[in-house]
Structures are given as structure tokens and as C-alpha cells.
N, C-alpha and C. Protein backbone atom coordinates (compact mmCIF):
# COMPACT_ATOMS: atom_id res chain seq x y z
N UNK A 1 149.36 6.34 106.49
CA UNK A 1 148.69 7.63 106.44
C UNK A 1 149.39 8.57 105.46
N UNK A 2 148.32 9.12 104.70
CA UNK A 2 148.92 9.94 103.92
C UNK A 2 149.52 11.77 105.05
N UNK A 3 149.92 12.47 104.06
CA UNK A 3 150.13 13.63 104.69
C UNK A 3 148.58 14.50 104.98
N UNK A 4 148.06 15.31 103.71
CA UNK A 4 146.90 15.42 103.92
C UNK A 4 146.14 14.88 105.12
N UNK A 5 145.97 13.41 105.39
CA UNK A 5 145.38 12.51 106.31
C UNK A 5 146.12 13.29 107.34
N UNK A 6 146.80 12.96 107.92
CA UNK A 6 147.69 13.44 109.16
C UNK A 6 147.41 14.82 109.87
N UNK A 7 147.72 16.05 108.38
CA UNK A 7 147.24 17.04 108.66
C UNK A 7 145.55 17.43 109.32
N UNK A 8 144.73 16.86 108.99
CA UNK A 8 143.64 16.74 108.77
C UNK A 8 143.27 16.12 110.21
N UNK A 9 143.66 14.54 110.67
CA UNK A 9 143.40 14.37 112.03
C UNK A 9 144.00 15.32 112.95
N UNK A 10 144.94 15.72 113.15
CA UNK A 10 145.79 16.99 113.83
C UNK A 10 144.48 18.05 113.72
N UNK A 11 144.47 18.44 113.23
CA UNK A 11 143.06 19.88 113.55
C UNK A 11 141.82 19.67 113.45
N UNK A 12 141.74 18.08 113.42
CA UNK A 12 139.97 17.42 114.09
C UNK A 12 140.44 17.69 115.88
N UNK A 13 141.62 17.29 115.96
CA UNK A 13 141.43 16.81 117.51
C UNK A 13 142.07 18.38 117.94
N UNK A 14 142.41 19.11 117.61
CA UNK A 14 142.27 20.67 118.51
C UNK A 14 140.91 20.43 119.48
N UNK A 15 141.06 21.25 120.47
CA UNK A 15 140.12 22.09 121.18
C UNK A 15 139.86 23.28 120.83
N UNK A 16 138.57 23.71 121.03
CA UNK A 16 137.88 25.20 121.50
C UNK A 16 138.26 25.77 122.37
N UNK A 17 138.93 26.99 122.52
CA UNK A 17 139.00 27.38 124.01
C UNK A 17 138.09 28.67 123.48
N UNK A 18 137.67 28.71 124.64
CA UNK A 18 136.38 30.31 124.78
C UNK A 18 137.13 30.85 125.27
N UNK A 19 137.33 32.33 124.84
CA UNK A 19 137.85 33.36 125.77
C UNK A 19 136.88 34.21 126.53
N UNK A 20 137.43 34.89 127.36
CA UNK A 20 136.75 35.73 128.15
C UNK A 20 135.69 36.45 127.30
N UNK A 21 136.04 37.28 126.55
CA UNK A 21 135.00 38.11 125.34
C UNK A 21 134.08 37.11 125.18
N UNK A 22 134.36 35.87 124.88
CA UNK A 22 133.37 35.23 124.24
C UNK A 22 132.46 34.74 125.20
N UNK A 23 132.46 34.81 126.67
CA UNK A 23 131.83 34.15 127.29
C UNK A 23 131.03 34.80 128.06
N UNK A 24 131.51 36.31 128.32
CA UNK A 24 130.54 37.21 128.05
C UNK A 24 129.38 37.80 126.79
N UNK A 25 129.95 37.93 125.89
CA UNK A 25 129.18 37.45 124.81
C UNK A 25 128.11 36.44 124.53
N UNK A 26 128.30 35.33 125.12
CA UNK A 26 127.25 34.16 125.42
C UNK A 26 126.46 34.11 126.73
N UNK A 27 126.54 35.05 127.53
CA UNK A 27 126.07 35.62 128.78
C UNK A 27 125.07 36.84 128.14
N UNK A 28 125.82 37.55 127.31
CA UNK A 28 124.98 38.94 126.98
C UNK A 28 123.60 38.10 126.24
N UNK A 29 124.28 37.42 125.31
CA UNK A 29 122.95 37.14 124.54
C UNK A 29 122.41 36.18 125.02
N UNK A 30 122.23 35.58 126.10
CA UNK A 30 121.34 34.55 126.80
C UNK A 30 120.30 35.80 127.48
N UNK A 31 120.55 37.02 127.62
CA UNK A 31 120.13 38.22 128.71
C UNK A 31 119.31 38.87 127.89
N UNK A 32 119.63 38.87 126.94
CA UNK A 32 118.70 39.12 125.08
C UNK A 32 117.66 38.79 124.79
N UNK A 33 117.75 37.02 124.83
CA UNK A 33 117.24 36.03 124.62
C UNK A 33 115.76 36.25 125.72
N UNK A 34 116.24 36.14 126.45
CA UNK A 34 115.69 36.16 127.60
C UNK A 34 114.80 37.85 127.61
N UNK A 35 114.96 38.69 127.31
CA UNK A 35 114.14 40.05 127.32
C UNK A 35 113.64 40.24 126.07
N UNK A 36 114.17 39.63 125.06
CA UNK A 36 113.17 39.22 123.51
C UNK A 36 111.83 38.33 123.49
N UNK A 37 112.08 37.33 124.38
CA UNK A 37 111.06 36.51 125.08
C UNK A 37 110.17 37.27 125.69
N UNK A 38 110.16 37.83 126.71
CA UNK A 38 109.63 38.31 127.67
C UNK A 38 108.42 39.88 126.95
N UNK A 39 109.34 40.10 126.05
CA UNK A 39 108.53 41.26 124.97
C UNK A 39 107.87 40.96 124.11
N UNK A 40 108.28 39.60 123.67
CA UNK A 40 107.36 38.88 122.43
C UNK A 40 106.02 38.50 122.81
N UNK A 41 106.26 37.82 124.52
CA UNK A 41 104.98 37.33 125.49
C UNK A 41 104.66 38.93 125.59
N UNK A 42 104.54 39.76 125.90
CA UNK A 42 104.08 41.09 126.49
C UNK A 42 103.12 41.24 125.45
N UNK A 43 103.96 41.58 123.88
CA UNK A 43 103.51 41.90 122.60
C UNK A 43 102.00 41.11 122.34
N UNK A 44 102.32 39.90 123.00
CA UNK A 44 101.49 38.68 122.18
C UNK A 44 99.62 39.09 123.41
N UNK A 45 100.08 39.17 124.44
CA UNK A 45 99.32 39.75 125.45
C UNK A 45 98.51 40.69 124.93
N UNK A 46 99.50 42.09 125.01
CA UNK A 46 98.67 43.09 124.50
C UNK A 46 97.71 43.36 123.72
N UNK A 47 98.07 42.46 122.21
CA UNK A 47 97.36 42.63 121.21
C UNK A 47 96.36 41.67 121.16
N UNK A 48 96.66 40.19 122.00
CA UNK A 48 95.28 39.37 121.96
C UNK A 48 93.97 40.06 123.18
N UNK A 49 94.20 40.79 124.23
CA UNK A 49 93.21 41.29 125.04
C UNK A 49 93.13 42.80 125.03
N UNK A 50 94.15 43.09 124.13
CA UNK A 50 93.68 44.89 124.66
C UNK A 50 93.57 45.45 123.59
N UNK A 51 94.32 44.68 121.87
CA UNK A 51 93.85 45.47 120.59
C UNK A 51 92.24 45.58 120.11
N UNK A 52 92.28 46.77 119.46
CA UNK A 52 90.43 47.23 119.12
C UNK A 52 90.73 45.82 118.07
N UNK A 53 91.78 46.25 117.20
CA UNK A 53 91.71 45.44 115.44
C UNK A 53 91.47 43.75 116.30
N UNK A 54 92.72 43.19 117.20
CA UNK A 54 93.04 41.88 117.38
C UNK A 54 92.63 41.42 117.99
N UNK A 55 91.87 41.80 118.94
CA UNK A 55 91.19 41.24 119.94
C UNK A 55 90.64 40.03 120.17
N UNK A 56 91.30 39.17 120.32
CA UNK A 56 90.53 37.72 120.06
C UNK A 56 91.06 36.98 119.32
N UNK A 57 92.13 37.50 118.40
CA UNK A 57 92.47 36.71 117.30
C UNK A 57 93.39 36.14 117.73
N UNK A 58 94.17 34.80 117.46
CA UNK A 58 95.10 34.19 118.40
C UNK A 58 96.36 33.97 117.13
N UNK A 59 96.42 34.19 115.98
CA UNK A 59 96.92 33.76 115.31
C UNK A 59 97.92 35.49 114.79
N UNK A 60 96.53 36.11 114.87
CA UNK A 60 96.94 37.72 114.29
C UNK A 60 97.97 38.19 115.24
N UNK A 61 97.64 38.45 116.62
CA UNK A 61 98.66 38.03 117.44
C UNK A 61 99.98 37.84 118.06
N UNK A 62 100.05 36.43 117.52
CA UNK A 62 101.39 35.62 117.54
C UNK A 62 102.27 36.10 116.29
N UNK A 63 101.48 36.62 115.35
CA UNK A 63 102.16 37.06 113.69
C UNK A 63 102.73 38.30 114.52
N UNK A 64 101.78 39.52 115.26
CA UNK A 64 102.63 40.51 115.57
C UNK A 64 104.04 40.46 116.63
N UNK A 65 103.76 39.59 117.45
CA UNK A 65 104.45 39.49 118.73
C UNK A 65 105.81 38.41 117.82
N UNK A 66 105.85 37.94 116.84
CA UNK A 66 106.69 37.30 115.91
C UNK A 66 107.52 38.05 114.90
N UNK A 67 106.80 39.24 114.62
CA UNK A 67 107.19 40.31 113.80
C UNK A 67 108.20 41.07 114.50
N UNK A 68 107.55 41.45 115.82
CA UNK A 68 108.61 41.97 117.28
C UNK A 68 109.92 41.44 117.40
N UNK A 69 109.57 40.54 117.70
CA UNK A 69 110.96 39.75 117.93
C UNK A 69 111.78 39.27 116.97
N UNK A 70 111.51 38.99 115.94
CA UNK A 70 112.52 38.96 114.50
C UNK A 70 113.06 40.43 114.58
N UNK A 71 112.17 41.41 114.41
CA UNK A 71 112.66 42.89 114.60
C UNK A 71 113.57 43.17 115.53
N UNK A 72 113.75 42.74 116.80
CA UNK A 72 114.53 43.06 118.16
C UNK A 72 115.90 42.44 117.42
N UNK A 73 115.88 41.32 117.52
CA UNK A 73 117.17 40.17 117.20
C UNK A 73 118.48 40.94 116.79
N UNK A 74 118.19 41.36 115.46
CA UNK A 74 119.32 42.42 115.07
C UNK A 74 120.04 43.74 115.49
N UNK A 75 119.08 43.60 115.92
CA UNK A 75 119.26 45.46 116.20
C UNK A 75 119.82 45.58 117.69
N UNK A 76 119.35 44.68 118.58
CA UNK A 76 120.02 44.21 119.91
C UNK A 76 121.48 43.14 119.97
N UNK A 77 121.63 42.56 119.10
CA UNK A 77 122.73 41.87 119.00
C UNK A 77 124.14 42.53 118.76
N UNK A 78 123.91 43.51 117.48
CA UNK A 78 124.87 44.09 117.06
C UNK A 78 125.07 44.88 118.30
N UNK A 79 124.32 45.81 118.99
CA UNK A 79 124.60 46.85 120.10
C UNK A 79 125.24 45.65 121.41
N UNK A 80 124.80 44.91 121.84
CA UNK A 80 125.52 44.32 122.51
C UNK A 80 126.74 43.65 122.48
N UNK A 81 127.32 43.38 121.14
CA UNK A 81 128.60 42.98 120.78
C UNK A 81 129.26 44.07 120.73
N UNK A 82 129.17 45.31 120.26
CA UNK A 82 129.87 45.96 120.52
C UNK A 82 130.23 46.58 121.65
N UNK A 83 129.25 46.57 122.73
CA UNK A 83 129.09 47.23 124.19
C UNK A 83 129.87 46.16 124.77
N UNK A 84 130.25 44.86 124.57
CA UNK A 84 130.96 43.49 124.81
C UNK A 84 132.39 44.49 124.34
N UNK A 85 132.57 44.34 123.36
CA UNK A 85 134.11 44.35 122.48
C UNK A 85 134.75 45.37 123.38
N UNK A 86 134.07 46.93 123.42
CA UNK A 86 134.22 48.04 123.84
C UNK A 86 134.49 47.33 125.70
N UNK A 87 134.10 47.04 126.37
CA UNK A 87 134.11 46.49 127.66
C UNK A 87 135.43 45.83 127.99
N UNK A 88 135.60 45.00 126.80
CA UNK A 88 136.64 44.22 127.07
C UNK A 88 138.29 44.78 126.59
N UNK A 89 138.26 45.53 126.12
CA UNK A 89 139.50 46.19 125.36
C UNK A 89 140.18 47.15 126.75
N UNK A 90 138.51 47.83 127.99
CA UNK A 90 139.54 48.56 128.89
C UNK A 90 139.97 47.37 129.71
């Protein structure tokens, strides 16, 4: 074995350890996940039975209730990592 080589198997075989932050963090955004869903279905609802314009359209729709939720993603992630970081520091 070369050195390189050596070095190289040595930090294949490390572990992951998750820390606490992080596992809240993967808790927050499963809780995200989960209320991005739930708004995208709402979104997708609304506009296929109750819009004047969409009414019926199944495709027009899914484009808005898709538009929603790409829109949410960011804007909820960042606020929850930091409401995470901030949490965990007291």
C-alpha cells in the first residue's frame, strides 16, 4: 500500500456521527416537509374546485400548487435553521 492509499482507506472507514443540532434539524425539516405537502394539496384543491380562471383544469392546478411549494422550500428552511441554531446555542 501506498501512503496516499492508506490515507485514503483511513477516512473511507470514519463514521458519521449526527449531533444533536443536526437531528433536530432533520426533525424540523421532516415537519416542513410535511406542512409544504399539506399546502401544496390545499393549493391544488382550491384552485381545481373553487378557482373562477381554473376550475376544472387539472394540470393548471398542479402548475399552481407546484409553484407554492417550490416558493415555501426556501423561505421556510432558512427560518427554521436558524430558529434550530438559535435553540441550540441556549
Amino acid at each position: 500500500f501506498t501512503q496516499i492509499g492508506t490515507i485514503n482507506r483511513l477516512v473511507n472507514s470514519t463514521e458519521t456521527i449526527k449531533t444533536d443540532v443536526l437531528k433536530q434539524i432533520d426533525l424540523v425539516s421532516k415537519y416542513l416537509f410535511v406542512c409544504i405537502i399539506t399546502m401544496c394539496i390545499a393549493t391544488f384543491l382550491t384552485a381545481f374546485f373553487y378557482s373562477e380562471r381554473y376550475k376544472g383544469e387539472v394540470l393548471e392546478s398542479i402548475n399552481i400548487a407546484l409553484v407554492c411549494a417550490v416558493a415555501m422550500v426556501p423561505e421556510g428552511l432558512e427560518a427554521i435553521v436558524t430558529l434550530t441554531y438559535s435553540y441550540a446555542v441556549k
